[in-house]
Protein backbone atom coordinates (compact mmCIF):
# COMPACT_ATOMS: atom_id res chain seq x y z
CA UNK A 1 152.33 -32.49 96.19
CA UNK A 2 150.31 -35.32 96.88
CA UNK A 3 146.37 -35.33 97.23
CA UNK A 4 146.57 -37.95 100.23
CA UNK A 5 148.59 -39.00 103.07
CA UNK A 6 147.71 -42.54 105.00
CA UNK A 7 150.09 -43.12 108.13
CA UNK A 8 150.93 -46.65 108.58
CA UNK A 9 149.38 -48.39 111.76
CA UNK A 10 150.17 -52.05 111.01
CA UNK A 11 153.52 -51.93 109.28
CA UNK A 12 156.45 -50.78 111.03
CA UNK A 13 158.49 -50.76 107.73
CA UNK A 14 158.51 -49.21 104.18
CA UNK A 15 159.49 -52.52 102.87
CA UNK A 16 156.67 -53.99 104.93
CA UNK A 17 154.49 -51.35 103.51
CA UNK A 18 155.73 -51.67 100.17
CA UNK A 19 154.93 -55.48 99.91
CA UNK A 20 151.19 -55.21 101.65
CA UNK A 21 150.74 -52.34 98.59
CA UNK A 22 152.11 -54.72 96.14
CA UNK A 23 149.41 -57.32 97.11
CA UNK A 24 146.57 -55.36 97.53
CA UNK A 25 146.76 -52.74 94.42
CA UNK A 26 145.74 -54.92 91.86
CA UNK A 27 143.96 -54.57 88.21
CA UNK A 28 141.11 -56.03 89.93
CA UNK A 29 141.24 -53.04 92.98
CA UNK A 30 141.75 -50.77 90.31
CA UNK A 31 138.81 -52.01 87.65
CA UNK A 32 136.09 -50.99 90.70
CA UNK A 33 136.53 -47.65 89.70
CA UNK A 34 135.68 -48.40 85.74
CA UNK A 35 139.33 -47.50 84.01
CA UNK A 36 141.57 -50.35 82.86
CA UNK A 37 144.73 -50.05 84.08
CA UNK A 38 148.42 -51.44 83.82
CA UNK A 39 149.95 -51.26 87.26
CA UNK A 40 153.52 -50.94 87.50
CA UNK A 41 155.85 -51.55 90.62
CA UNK A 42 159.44 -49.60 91.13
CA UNK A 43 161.19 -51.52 93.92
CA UNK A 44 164.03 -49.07 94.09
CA UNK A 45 161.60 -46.48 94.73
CA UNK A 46 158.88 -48.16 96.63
CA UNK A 47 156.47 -46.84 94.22
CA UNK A 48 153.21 -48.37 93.24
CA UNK A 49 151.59 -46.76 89.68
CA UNK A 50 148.63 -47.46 88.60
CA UNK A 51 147.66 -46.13 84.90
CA UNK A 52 144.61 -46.28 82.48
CA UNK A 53 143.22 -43.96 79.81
CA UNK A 54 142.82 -40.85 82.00
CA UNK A 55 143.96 -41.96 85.09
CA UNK A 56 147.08 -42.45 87.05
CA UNK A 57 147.05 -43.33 90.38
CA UNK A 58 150.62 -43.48 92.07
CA UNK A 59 151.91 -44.04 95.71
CA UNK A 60 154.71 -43.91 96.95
CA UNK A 61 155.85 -45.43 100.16
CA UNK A 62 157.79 -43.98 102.90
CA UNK A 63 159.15 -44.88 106.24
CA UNK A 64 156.21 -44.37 107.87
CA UNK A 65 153.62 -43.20 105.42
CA UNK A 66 152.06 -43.82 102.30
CA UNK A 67 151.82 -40.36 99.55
CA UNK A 68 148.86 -40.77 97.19
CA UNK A 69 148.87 -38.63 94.32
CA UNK A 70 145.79 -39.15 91.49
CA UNK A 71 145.51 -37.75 87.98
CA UNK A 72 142.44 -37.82 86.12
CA UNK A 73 141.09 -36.45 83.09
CA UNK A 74 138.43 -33.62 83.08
CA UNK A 75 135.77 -36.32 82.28
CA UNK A 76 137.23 -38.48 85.25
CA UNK A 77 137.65 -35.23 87.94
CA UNK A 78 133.91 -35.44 88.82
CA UNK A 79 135.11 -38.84 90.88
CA UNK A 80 138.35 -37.78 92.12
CA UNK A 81 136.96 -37.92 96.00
CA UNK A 82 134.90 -41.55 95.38
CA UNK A 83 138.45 -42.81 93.82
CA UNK A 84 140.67 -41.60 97.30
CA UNK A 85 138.42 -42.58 99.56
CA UNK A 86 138.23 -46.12 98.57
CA UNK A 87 142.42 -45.62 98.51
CA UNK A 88 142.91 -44.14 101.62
CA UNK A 89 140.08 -47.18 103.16
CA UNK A 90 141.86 -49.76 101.17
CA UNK A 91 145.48 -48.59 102.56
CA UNK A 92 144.51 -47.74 106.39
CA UNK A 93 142.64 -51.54 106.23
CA UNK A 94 146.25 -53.14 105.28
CA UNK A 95 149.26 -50.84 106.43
């Protein structure tokens, strides 16, 4: 189950999608919310993961519509909303 759904608006494509995620979920994206992280892409799957010491941050692209779904530790939860919202901004500003 995810925790967020962003619909695309500027993309008409998951592949389109896919490649605007690629450029724009980056270590330095991902360091504004204080975790190192090694991001990993899966082209077969259109998948875009994001992981750090207590965190994992994954979405997944489909025709359509982005699926966010963030883990965090219990010392991490307290930011859980902070962390989507800039996601969900971040994705409606580029797909």
């Amino acid at each position: 189950m995810s925790d967020l759904v962003v619909s695309y608006s500027k993309v008409n494509t998951q592949e389109d999608a896919y490649a605007l995620a690629k450029e724009h979920i980056t270590p330095e994206f991902v360091s504004q919310f204080k975790v190192k992280s090694e991001i990993n892409f899966d082209e077969q799957s259109k998948t875009v993961e994001a992981q750090g010491s207590g965190f994992t941050l994954t979405i997944h692209l489909e025709q359509g519509h982005a699926e966010v779904l963030l883990k965090l530790s219990f010392l991490l939860r307290a930011l859980k909303g902070k962390v989507l919202g800039k996601v969900e901004k971040e994705l409606q500003k580029v797909l």
